[in-house]
Protein backbone atom coordinates (compact mmCIF):
# COMPACT_ATOMS: atom_id res chain seq x y z
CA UNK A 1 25.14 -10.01 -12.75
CA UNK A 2 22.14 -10.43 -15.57
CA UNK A 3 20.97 -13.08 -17.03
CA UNK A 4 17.52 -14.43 -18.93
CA UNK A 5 14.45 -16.55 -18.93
CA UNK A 6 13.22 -18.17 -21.71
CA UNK A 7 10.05 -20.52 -21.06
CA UNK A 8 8.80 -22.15 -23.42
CA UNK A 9 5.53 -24.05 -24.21
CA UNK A 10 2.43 -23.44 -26.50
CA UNK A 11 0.26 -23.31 -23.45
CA UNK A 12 1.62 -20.62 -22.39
CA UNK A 13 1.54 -18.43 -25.65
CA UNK A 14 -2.17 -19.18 -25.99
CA UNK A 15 -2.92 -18.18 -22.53
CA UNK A 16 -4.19 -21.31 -21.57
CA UNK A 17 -1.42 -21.40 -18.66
CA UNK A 18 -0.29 -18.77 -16.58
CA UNK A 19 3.61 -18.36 -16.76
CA UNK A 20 4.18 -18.24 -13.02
CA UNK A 21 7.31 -20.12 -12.87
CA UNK A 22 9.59 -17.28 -14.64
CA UNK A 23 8.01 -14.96 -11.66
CA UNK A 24 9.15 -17.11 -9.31
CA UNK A 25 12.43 -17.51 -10.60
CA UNK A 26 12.85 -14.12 -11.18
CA UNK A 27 12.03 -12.67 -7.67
CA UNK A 28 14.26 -16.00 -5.90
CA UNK A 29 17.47 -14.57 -8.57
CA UNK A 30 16.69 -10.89 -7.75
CA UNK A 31 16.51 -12.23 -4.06
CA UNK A 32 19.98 -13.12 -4.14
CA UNK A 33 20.99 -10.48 -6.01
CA UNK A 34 21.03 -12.01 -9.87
CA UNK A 35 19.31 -9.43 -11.88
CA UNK A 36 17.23 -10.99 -14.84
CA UNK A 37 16.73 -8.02 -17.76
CA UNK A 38 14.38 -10.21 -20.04
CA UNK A 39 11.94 -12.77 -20.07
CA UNK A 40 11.12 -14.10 -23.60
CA UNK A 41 7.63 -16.75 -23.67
CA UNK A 42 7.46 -18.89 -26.61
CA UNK A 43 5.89 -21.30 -28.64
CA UNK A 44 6.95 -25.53 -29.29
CA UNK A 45 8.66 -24.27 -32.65
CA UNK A 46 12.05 -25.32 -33.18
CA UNK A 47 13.54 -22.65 -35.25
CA UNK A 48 12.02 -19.53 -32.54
CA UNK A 49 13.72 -21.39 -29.53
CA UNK A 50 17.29 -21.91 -31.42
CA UNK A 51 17.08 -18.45 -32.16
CA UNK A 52 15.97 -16.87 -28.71
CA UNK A 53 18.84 -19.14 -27.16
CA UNK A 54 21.59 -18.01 -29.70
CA UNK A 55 20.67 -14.55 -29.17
CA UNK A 56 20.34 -14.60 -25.19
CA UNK A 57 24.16 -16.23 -25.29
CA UNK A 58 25.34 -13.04 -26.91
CA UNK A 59 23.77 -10.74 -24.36
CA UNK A 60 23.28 -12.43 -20.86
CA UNK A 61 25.81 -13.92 -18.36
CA UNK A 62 23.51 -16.95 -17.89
CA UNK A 63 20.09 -18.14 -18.85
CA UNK A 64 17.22 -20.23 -17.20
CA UNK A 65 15.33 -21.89 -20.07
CA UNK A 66 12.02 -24.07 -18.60
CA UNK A 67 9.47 -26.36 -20.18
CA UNK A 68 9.72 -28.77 -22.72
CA UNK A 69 11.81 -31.66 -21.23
CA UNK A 70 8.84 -33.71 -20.88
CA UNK A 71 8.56 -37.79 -22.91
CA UNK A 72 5.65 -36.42 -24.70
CA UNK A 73 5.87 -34.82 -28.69
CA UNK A 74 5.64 -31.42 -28.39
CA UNK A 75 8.70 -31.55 -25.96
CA UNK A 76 10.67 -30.50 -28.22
CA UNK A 77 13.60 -28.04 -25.96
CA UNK A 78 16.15 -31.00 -26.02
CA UNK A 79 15.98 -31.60 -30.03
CA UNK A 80 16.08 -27.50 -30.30
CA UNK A 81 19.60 -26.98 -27.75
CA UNK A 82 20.78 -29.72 -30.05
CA UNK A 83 20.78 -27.43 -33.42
CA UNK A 84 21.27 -24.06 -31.36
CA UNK A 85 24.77 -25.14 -30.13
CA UNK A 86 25.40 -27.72 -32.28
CA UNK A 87 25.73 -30.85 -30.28
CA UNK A 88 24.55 -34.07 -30.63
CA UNK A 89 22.06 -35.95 -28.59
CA UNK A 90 23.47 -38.54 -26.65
CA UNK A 91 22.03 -41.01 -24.31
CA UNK A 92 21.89 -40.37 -20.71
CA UNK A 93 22.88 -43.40 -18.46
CA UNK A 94 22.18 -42.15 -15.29
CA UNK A 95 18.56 -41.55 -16.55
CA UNK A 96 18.04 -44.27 -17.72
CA UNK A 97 18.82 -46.63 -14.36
CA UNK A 98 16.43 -44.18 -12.27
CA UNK A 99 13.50 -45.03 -15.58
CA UNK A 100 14.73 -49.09 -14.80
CA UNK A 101 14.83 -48.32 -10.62
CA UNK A 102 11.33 -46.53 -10.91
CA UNK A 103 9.69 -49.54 -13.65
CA UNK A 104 11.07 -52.12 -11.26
CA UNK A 105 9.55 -50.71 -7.73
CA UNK A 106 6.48 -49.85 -9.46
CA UNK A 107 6.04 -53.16 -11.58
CA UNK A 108 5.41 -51.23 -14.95
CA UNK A 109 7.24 -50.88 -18.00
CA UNK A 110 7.22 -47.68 -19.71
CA UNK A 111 7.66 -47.60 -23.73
CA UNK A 112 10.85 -47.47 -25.31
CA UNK A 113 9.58 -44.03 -27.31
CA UNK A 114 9.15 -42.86 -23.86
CA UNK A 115 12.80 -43.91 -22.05
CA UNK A 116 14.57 -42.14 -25.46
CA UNK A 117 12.84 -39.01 -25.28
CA UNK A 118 13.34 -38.72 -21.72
CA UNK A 119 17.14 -39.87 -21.69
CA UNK A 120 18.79 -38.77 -24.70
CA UNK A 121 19.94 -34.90 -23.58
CA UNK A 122 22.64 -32.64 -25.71
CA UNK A 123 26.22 -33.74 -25.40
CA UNK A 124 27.91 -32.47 -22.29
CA UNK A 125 24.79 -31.76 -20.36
CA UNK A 126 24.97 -32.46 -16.58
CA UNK A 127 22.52 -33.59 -15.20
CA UNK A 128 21.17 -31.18 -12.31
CA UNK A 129 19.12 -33.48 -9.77
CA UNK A 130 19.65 -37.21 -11.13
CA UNK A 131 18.39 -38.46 -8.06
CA UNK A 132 14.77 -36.69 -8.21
CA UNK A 133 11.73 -36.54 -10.17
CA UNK A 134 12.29 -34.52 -12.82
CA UNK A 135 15.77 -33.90 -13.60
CA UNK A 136 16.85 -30.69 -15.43
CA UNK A 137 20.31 -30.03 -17.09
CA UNK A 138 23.26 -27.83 -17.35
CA UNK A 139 25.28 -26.78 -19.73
CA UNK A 140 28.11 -24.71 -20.45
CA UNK A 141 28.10 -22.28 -23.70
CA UNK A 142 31.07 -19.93 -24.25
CA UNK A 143 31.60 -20.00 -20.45
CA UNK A 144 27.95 -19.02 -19.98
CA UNK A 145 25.55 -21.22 -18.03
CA UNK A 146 22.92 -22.49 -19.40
CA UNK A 147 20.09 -24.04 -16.99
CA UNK A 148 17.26 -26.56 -18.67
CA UNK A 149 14.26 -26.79 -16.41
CA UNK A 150 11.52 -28.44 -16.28
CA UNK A 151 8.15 -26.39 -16.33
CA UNK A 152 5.98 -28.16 -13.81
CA UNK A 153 6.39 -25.23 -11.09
CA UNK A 154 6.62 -27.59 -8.04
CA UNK A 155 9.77 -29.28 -9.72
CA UNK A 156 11.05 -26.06 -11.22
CA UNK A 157 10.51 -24.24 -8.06
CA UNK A 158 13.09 -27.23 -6.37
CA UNK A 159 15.87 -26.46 -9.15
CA UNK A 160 16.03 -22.47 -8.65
CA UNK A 161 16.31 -22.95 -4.97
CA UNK A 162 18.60 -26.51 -4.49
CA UNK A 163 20.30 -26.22 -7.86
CA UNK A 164 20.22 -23.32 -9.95
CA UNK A 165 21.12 -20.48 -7.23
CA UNK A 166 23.89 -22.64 -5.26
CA UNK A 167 25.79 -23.02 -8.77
CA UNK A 168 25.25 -19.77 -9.67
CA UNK A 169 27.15 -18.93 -6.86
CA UNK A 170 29.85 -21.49 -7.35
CA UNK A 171 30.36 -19.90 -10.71
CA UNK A 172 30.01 -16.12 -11.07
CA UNK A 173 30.27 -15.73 -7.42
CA UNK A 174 27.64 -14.02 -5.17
CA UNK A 175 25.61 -11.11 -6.76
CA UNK A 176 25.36 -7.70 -4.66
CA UNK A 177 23.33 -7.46 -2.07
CA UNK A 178 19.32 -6.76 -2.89
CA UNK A 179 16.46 -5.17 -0.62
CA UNK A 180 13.48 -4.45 -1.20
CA UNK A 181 10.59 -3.27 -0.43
CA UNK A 182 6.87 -2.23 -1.74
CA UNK A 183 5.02 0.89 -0.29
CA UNK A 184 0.67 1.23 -1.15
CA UNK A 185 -0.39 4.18 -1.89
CA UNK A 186 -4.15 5.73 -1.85
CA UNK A 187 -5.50 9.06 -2.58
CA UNK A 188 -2.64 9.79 -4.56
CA UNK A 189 -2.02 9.49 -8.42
CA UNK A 190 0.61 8.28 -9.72
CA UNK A 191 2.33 11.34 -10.89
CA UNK A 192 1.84 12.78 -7.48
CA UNK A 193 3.75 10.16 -5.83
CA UNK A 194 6.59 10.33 -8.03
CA UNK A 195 7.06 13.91 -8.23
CA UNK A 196 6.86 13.92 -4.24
CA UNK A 197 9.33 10.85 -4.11
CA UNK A 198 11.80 12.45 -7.42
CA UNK A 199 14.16 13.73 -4.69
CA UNK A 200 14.84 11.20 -2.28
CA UNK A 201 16.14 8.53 -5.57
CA UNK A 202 19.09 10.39 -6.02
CA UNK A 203 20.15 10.68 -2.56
CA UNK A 204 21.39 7.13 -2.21
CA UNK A 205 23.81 5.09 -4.56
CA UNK A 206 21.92 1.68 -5.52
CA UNK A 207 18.36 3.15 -4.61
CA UNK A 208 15.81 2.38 -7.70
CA UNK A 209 12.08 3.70 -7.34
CA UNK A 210 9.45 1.64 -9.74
CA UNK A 211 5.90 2.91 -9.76
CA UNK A 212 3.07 0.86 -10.44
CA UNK A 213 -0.35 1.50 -10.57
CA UNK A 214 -2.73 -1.53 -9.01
CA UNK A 215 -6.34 0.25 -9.06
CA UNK A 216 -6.88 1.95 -6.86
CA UNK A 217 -3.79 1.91 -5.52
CA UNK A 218 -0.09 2.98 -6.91
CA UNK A 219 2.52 0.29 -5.73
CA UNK A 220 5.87 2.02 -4.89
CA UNK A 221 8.76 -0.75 -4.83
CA UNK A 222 12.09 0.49 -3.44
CA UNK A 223 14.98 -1.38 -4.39
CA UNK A 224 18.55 -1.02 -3.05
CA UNK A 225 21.30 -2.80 -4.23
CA UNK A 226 24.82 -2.23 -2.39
CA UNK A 227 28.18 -4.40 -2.22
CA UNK A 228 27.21 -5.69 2.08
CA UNK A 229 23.98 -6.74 3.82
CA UNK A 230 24.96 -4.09 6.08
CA UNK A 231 25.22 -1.12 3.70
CA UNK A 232 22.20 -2.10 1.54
CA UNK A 233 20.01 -2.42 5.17
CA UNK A 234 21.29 0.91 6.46
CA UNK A 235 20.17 2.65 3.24
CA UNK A 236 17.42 0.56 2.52
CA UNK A 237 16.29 1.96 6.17
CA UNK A 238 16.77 5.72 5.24
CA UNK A 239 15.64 5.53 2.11
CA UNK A 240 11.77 4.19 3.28
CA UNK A 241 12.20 6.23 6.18
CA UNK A 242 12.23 9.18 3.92
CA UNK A 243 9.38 8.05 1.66
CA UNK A 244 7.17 7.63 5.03
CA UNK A 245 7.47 10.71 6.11
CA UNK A 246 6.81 12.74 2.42
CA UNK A 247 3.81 10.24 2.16
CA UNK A 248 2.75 10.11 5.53
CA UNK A 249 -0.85 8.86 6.16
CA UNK A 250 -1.34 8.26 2.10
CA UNK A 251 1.18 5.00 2.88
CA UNK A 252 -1.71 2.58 3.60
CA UNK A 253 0.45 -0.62 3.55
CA UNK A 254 3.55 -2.16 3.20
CA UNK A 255 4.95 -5.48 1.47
CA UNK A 256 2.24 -7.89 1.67
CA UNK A 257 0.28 -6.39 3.99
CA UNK A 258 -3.35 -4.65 2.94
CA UNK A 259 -5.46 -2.07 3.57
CA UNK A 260 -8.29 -4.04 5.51
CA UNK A 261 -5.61 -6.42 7.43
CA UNK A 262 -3.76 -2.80 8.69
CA UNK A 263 -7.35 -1.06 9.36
CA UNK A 264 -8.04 -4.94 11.09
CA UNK A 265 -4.50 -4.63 13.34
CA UNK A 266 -5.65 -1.28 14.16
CA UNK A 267 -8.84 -1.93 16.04
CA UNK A 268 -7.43 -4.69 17.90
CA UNK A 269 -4.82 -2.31 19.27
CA UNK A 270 -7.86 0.01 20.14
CA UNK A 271 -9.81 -2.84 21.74
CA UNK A 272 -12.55 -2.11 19.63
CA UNK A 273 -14.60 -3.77 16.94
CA UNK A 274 -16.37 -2.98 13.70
CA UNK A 275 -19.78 -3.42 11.65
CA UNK A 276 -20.75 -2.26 8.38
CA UNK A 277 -23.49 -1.49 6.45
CA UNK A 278 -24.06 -1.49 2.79
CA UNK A 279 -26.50 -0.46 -0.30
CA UNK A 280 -24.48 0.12 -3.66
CA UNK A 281 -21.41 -1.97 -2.53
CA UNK A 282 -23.44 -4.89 -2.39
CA UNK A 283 -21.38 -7.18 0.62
CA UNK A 284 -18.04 -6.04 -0.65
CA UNK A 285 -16.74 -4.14 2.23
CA UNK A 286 -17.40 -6.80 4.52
CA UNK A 287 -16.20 -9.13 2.22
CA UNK A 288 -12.88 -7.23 1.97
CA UNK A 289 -12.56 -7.27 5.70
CA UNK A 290 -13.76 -11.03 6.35
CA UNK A 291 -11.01 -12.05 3.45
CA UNK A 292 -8.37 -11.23 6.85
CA UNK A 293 -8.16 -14.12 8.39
CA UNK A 294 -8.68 -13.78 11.64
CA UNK A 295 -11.02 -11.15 11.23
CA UNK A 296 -13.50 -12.30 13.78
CA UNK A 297 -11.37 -10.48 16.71
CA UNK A 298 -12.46 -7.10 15.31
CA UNK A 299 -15.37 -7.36 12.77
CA UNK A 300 -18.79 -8.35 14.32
CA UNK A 301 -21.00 -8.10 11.61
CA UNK A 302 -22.25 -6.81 8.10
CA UNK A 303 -25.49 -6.54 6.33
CA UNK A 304 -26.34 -5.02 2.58
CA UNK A 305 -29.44 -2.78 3.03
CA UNK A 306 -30.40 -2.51 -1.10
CA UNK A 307 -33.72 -1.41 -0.93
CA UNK A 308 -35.42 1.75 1.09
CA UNK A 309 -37.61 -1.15 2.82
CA UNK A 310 -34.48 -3.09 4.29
CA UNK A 311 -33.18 0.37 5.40
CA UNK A 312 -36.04 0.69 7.67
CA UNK A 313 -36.88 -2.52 8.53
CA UNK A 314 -32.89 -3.23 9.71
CA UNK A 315 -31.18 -0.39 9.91
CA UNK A 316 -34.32 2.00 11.42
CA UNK A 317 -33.93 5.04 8.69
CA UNK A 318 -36.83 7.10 8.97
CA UNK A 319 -39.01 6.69 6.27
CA UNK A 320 -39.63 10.45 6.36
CA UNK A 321 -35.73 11.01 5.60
CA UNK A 322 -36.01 8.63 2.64
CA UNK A 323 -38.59 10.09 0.91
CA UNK A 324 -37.00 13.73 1.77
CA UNK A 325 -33.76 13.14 0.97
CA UNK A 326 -33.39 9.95 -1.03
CA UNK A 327 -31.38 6.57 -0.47
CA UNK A 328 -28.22 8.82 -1.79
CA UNK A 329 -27.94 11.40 0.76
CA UNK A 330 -25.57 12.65 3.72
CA UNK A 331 -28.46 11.66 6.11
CA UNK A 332 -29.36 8.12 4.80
CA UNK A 333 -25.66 7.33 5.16
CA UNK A 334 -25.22 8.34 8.65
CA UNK A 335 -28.28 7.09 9.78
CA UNK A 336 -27.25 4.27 7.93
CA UNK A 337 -24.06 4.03 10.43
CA UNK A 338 -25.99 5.07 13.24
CA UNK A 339 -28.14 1.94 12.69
CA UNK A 340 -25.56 -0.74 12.28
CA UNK A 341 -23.79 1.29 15.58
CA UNK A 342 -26.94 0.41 17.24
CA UNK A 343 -27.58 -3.12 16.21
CA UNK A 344 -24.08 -4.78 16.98
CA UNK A 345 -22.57 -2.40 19.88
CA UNK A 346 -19.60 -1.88 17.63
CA UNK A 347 -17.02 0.89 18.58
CA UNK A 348 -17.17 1.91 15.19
CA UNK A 349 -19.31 1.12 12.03
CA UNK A 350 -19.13 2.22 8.28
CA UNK A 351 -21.79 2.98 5.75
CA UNK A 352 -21.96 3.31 1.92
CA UNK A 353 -24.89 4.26 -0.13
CA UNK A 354 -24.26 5.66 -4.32
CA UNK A 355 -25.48 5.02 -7.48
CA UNK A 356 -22.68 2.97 -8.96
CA UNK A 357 -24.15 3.11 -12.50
CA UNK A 358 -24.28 2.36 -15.20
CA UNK A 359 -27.94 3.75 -14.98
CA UNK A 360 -30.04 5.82 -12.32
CA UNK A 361 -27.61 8.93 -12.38
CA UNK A 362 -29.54 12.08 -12.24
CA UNK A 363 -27.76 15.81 -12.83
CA UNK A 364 -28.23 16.40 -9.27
CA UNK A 365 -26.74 13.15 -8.35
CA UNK A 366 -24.94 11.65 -11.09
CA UNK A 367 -23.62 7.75 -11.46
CA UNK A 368 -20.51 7.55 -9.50
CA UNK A 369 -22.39 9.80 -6.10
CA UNK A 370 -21.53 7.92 -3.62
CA UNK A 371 -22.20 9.05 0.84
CA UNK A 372 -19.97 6.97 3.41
CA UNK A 373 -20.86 7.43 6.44
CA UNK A 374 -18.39 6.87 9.88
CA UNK A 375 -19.81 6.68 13.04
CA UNK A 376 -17.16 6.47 16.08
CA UNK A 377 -17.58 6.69 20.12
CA UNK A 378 -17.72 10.70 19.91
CA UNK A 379 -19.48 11.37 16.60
CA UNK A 380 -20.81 10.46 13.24
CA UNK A 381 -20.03 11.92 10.16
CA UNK A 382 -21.17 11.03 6.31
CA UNK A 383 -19.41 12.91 3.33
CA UNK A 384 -20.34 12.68 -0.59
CA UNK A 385 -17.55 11.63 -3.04
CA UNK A 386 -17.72 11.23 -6.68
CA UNK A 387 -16.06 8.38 -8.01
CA UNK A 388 -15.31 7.52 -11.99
CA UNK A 389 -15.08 4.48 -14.13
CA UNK A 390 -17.18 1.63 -13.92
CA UNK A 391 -19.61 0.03 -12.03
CA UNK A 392 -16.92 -2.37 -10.53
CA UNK A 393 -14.61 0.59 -10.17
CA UNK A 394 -17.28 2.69 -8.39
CA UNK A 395 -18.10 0.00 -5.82
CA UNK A 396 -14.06 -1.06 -5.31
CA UNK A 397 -13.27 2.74 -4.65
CA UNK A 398 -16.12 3.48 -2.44
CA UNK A 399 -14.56 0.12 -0.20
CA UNK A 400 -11.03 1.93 -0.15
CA UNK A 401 -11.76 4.61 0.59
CA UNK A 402 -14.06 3.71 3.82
CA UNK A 403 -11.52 1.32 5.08
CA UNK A 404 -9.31 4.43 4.24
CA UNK A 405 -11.10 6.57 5.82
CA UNK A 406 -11.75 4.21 9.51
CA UNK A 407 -7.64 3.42 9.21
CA UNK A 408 -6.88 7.25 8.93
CA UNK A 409 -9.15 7.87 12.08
CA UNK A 410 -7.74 5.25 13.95
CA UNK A 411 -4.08 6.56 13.13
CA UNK A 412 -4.54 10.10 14.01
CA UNK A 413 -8.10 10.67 14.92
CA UNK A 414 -9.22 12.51 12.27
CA UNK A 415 -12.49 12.98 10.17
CA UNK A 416 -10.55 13.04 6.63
CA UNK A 417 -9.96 10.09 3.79
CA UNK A 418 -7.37 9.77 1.52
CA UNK A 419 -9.78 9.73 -0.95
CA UNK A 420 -10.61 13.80 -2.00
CA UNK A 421 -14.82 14.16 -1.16
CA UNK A 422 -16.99 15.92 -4.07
């Protein structure tokens, strides 16, 4: 059962809005199991929206077309549906005793430019919430139903879920069943995952794989789609079941969970607590981790150590070590973990020193060298990585792949990331 958005609005084409709404009404339709195949954003030009509706009607079951109902001028959807199907405006009573109920309780009066543009709708539309704010429209083209909503998201948000869905329903009946679900992935491309992942699509009917890459993850979304709750559950269970156990600890997160709220749940089932400390990341690991809420129950502190001085001064590197070995070195970064260890009396700390560019690479240590360092009640342990791309891209990846690298540990005990080491 397919259908279409269309949303209209200049603000939206010039990117001074974001187009959430046709997200939202796409995931609530998929949710109960209406499939949209297109969503079309346009401008407030009559002759593009007559011909985006006319063509939808040939090709969708029903369509959801937002924005533009407003009393203002460029509202134009109403005056556009009228020369698209070919129906005359016509004025609205209902509307127009909820514009007399709301003038009288609020002692105003509103102009008369204003109660036309707002009541006079296409001939035959019903209207969808008379009673509320903002009242959207249906209509009925060729059997097909067409939905007019308005574009504010609170208001269009109420439609999908009170009027839009139940009539859906009512009309084309229910849609199949939908679950889904959304795997993270890191330390993995994403032609890796798929090719591990090719098989297990074609062992279930109604199974649908989408890959998506969300640096530095890949976002695997598993939909099923099957004719009872039950059915679609029992395969939707097999099916992710599988996919854990080819990905195994490269899975860092599912759904809305993240990397540093998992790494977070697994220290409180440890009992144990974290501290960082920082050079080329600048704050952004503990950032990451202090974005959890609740956070407080397993990370105890975090300080950036940029220059050699705040190493010693904080931290207690050696200045010896420094001078041997440089900032960017297996031994600054576990002494760098060592230190932050010391200072809080955390079960386990991270560390992350690098050159994250775009200058101070050298051949021997080139922009993107980066040392994290791990230190945990039976050892510590620094290892060198090379990461591409940007400065941003340098920093983000060295984060990962620390919190990676702690979650892995936690999981299974061991000493190795996700992320491949130089």
């Amino acid at each position: 059962m397919h259908g279409e958005i269309i949303a209209i609005g200049d603000e939206l084409v010039s990117g001074r809005t974001i187009n959430t709404t046709s997200s939202f009404a796409a995931r609530k339709l998929f949710d109960a199991g209406y499939s949209i195949r297109r969503i079309t954003v346009i401008g407030d030009y009559i002759p593009v929206i007559v011909e985006c509706i006319n063509a939808a009607i040939l090709r969708s079951k029903f369509l959801i077309i937002t924005g533009g109902l407003g009393p203002t001028a460029d509202d134009i959807t109403n005056e556009a549906v009228s020369k698209a199907l070919g129906l005359p405006l016509e004025e609205n009573t209902r509307i127009l005793e909820k514009i007399s109920e709301c003038e009288e309780r609020h002692n105003i009066t509103y102009d008369e430019t204003f109660k036309r543009k707002l009541s006079m709708l296409p001939k035959g539309a019903e209207v969808l919430n008379p009673d509320g704010h903002a009242a959207g429209y249906l209509l009925m083209q060729d059997g097909i139903p067409l939905f007019f909503l308005p574009g504010v998201p609170n208001q269009l948000e109420n439609h999908i879920l009170n009027q839009v869905i139940p009539r859906l329903k009512q009309m084309l009946g229910i849609g199949k069943s939908v679950m889904q679900k959304t795997f993270k992935i890191f330390g993995l491309s994403e032609i890796e995952v798929n090719a591990r992942l090719s098989r297990i699509e074609s062992r279930y009917s109604g199974l649908s794989i989408g890959y998506y890459p969300n640096f530095p993850e890949v976002h695997v979304t598993v939909t099923l789609k099957g004719e009872s709750s039950e059915e679609t559950r029992n395969s939707c269970y097999e099916a992710c079941s599988a996919i854990r156990d080819t990905l195994g600890l490269y899975v860092i997160a599912e759904d809305e969970n993240t990397l540093e709220a998992v790494t977070g749940r697994l220290l409180v089932r440890n009992n144990a607590m974290v501290s960082v400390a920082e050079s080329c990341t600048g704050g952004l690991l503990g950032q990451r981790l202090t974005d959890v809420a609740g956070s407080s129950a397993w990370f105890e502190r975090g300080v950036t150590t940029y220059t050699n001085r705040s190493k010693e001064e904080i931290l207690g590197v050696p200045h010896d070590m420094l001078v041997r070995h440089g900032a960017v070195s297996s031994e600054v970064a576990t002494s760098m973990a060592e230190g932050i260890r010391r200072l809080s009396g955390t079960e386990y700390s991270l560390s992350i020193t690098g050159i994250a560019g775009p200058d101070g690479g050298t051949p021997e240590k080139p922009v993107g060298t980066v040392f994290i360092g791990m230190a945990t009640p039976e050892k510590t342990a620094a290892l060198r990585f090379h990461f591409p791309g940007s400065r941003e891209k340098v920093r983000i990846t060295a984060t990962e792949t620390a919190l990676d690298w702690l979650r892995r540990h936690l999981t299974d005990g061991s000493y190795i990331p996700g992320y491949k080491p130089a």
